[in-house]
Protein backbone atom coordinates (compact mmCIF):
# COMPACT_ATOMS: atom_id res chain seq x y z
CA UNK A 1 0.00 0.00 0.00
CA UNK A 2 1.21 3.43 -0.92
CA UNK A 3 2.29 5.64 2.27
CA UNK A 4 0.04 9.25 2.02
CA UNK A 5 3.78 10.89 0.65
CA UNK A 6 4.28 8.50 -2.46
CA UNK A 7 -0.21 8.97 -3.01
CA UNK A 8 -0.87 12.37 -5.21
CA UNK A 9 -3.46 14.84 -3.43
CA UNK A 10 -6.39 13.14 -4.99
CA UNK A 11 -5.97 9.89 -4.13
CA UNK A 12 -5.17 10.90 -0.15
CA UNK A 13 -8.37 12.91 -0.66
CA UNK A 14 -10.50 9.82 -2.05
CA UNK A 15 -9.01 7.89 1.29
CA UNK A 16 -10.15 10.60 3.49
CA UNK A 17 -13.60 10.73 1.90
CA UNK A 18 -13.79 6.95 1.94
CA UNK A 19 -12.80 6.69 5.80
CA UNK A 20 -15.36 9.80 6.66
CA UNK A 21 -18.11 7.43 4.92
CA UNK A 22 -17.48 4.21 6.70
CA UNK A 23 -17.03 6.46 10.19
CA UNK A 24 -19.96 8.41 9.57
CA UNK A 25 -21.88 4.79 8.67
CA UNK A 26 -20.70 3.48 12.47
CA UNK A 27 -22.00 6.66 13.76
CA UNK A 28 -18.48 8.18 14.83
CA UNK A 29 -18.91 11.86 14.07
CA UNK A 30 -15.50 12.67 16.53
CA UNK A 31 -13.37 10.78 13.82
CA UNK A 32 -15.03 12.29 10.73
CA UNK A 33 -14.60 16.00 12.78
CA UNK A 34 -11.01 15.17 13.44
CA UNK A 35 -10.33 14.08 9.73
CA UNK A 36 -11.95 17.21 8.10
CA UNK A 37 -8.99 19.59 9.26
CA UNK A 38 -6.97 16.77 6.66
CA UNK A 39 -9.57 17.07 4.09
CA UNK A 40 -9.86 20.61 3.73
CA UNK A 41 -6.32 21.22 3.32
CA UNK A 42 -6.27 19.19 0.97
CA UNK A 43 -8.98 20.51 -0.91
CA UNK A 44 -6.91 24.28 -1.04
CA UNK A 45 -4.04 21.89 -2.23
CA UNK A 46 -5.99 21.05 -4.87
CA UNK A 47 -7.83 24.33 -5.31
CA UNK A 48 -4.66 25.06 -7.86
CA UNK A 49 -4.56 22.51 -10.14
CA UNK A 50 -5.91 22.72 -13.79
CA UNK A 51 -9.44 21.04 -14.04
CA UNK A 52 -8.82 19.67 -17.21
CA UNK A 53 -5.61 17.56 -15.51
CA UNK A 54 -7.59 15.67 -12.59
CA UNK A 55 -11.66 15.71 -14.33
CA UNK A 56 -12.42 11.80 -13.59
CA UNK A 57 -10.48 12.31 -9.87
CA UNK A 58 -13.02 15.59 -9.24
CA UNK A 59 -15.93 13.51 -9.91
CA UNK A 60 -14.98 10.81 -7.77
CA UNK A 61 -14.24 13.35 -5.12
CA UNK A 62 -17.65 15.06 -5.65
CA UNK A 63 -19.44 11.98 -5.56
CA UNK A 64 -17.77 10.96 -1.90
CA UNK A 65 -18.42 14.68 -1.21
CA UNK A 66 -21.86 13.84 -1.96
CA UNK A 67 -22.86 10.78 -0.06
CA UNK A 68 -21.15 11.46 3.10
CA UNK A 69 -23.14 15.21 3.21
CA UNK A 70 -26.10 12.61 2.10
CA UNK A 71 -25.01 10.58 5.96
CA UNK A 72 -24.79 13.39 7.69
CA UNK A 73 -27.88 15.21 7.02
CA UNK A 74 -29.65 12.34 7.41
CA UNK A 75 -28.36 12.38 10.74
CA UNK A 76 -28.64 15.96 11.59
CA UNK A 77 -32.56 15.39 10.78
CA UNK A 78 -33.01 12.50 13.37
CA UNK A 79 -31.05 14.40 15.78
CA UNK A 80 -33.24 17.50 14.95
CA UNK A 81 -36.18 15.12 15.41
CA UNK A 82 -35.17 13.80 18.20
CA UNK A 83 -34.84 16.85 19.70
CA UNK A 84 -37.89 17.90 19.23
CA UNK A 85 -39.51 14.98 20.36
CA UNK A 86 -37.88 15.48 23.79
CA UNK A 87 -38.89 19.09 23.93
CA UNK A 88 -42.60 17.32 23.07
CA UNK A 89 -41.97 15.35 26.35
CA UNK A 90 -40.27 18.16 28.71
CA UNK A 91 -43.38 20.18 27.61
CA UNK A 92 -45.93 17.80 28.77
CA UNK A 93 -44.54 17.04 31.57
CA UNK A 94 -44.40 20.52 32.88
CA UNK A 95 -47.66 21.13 32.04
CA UNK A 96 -48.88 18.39 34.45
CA UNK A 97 -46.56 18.47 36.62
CA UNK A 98 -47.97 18.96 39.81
CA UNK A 99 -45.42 20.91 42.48
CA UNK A 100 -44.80 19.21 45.92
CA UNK A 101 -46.15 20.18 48.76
C-alpha cells in the first residue's frame, strides 16, 4: 500500500472521503470531525490545479463529497427530530406536573 507521501493529493483525498463514509456509517462523528482539518487542506491543495488535468479524480471526489453530506444530514434530521420529540416530552410534563407540597 502506498504511504500518504508516495499517493498524489487526490488519491489521499478519495481515502479521506472513503474513511469519513465508513465512520460516519458506524455513527463516529468525533473521527469524521477530526479528519476534516486533513480534508480541507487538501482541498486548497488542490484548489490550484488545472481542471482539465484531474476531471475523472473531481468527480470521484464530488461523488464521496456527496454521499457522506447525504449521511450526515440524514443524521442531523433524526437528531433534529429527536430533539424535538424530547422538547414534546419536557413540555408535557411541565404542564402536568404537579409541584410538591
Amino acid at each position: 500500500m502506498d504511504s500518504k507521501e508516495d499517493q498524489n493529493p487526490f488519491d489521499q483525498l478519495e481515502g479521506l472521503l472513503e474513511k469519513q463514509i465508513q465512520l460516519a456509517t458506524q455513527n463516529k462523528y468525533a473521527d469524521v470531525e477530526s479528519i476534516t482539518e486533513t480534508t480541507n487542506s487538501l482541498v486548497k491543495q488542490l484548489s490550484n490545479k488545472k481542471p482539465d488535468d484531474f476531471k475523472q479524480k473531481q468527480e470521484r471526489i464530488l461523488q464521496l463529497y456527496k454521499k457522506l453530506d447525504l449521511i450526515l444530514s440524514a443524521e442531523k434530521k433524526l437528531v433534529k427530530d429527536q430533539q424535538q420529540q424530547a422538547d414534546n416530552v419536557r413540555k408535557i410534563i411541565n404542564t402536568y406536573h404537579i409541584p410538591s407540597r
